[in-house]
N, C-alpha and C. Protein backbone atom coordinates (compact mmCIF):
# COMPACT_ATOMS: atom_id res chain seq x y z
N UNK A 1 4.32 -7.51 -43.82
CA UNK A 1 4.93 -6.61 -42.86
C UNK A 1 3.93 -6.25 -41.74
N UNK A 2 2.80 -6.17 -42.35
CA UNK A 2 1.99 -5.33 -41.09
C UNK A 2 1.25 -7.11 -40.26
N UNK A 3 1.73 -7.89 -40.44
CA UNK A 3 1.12 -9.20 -39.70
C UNK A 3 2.45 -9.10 -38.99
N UNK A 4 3.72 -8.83 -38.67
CA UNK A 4 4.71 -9.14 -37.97
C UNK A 4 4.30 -8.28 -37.35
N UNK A 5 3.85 -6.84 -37.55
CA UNK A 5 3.88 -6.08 -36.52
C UNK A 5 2.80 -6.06 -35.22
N UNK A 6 1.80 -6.44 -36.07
CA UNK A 6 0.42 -7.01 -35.32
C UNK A 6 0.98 -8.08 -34.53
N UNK A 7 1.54 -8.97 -34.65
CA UNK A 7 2.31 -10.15 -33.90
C UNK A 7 3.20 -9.46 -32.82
N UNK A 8 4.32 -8.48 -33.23
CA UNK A 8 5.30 -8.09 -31.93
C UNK A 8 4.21 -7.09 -31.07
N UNK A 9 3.21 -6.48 -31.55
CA UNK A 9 2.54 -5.62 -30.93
C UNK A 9 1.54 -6.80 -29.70
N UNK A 10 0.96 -7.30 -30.66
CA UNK A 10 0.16 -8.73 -29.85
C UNK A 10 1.24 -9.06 -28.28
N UNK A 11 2.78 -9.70 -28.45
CA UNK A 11 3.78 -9.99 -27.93
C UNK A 11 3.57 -9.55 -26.64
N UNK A 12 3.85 -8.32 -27.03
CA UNK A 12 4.15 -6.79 -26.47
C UNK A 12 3.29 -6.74 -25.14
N UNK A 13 1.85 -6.59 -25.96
CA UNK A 13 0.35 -6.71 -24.73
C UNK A 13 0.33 -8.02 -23.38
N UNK A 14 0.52 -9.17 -24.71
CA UNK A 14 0.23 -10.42 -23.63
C UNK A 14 1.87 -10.34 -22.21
N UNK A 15 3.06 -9.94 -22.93
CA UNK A 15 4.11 -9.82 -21.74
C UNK A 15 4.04 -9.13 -20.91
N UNK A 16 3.08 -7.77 -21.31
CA UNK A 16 2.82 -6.56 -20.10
C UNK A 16 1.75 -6.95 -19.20
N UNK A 17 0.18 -7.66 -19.78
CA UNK A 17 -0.61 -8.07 -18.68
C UNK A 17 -0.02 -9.01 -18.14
N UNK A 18 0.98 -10.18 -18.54
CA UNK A 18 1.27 -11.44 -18.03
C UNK A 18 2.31 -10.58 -16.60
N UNK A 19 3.09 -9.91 -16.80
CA UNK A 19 3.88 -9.66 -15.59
C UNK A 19 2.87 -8.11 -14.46
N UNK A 20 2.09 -7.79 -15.12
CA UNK A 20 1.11 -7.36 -14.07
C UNK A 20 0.24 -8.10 -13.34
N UNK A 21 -0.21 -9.43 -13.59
CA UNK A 21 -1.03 -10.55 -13.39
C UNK A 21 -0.27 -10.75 -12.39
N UNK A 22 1.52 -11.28 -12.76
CA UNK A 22 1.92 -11.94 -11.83
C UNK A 22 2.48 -10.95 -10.14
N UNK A 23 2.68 -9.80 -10.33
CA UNK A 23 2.98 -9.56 -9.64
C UNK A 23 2.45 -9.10 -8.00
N UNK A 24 2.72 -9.15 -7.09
CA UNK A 24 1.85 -8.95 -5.91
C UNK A 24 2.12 -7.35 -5.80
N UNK A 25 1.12 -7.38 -5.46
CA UNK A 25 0.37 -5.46 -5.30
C UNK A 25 0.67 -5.35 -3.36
N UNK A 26 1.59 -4.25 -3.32
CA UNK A 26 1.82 -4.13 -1.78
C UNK A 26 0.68 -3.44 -1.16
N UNK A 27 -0.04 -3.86 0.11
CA UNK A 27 -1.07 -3.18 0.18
C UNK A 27 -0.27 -2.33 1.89
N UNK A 28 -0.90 -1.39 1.44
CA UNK A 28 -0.71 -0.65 2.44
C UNK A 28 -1.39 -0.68 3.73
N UNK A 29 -0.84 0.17 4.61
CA UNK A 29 -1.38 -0.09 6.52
C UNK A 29 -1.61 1.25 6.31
N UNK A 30 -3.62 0.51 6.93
CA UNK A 30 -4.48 1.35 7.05
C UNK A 30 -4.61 2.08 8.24
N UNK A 31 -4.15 1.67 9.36
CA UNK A 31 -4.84 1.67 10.60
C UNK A 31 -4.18 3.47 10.94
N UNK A 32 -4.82 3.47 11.54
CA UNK A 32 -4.67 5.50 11.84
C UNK A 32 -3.37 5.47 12.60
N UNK A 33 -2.35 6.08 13.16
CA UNK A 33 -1.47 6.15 14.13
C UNK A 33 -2.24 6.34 15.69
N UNK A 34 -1.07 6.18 16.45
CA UNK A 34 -1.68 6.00 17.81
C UNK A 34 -1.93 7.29 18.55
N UNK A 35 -2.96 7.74 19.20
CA UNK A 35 -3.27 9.11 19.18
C UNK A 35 -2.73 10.00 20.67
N UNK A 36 -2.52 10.62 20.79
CA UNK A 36 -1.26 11.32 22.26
C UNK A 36 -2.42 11.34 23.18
N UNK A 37 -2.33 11.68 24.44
CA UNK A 37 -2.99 12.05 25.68
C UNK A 37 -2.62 13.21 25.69
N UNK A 38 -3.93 13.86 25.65
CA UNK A 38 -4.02 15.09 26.31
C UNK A 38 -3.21 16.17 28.05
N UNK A 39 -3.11 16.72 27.76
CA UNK A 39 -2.56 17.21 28.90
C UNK A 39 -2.92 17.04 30.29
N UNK A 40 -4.46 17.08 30.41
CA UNK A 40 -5.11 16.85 32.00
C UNK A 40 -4.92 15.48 31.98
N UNK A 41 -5.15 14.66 31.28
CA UNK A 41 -4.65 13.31 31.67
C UNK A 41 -3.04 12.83 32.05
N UNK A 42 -1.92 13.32 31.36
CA UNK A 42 -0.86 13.60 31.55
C UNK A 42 -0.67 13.74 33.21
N UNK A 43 -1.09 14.98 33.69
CA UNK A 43 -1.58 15.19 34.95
C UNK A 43 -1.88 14.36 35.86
N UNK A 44 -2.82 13.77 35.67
CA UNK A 44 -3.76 12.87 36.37
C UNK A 44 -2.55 11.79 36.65
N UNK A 45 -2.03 10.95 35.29
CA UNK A 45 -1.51 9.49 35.82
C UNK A 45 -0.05 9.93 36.18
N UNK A 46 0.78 11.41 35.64
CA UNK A 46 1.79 11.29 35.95
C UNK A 46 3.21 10.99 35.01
N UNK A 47 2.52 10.08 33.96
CA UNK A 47 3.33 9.42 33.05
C UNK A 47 2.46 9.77 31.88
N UNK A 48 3.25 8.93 30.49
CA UNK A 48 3.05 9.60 29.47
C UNK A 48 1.64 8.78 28.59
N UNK A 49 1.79 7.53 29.60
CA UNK A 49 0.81 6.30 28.98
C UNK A 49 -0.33 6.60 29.62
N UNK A 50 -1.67 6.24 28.99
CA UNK A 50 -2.92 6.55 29.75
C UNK A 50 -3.50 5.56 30.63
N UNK A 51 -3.82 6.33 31.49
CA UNK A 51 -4.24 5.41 33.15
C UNK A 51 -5.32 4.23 32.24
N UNK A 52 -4.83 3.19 33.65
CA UNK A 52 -6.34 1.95 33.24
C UNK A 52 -7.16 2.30 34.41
């Protein structure tokens, strides 16, 4: 009895690392958001985008 269970337990382990192995890990977006213009610049170009 206790070798079947050692066996479905064994089962058990190798099916849980095998489908963590396989699966792709979503990686996330790092990059910071895009940051506003200040008000005196606002001013300056008029519009909402910053002068070149």
């Amino acid at each position: 009895m206790k070798k079947i269970i050692n066996g479905v337990f064994a089962a058990a382990m190798l099916i849980s690392v095998a489908a963590c192995a396989s699966s792709q890990a979503q990686q996330t977006d790092l990059t910071p958001p895009a940051r506003g213009i200040d008000a005196k610049t606002q001013l300056e170009c008029g519009t909402k985008r910053a002068c070149r």
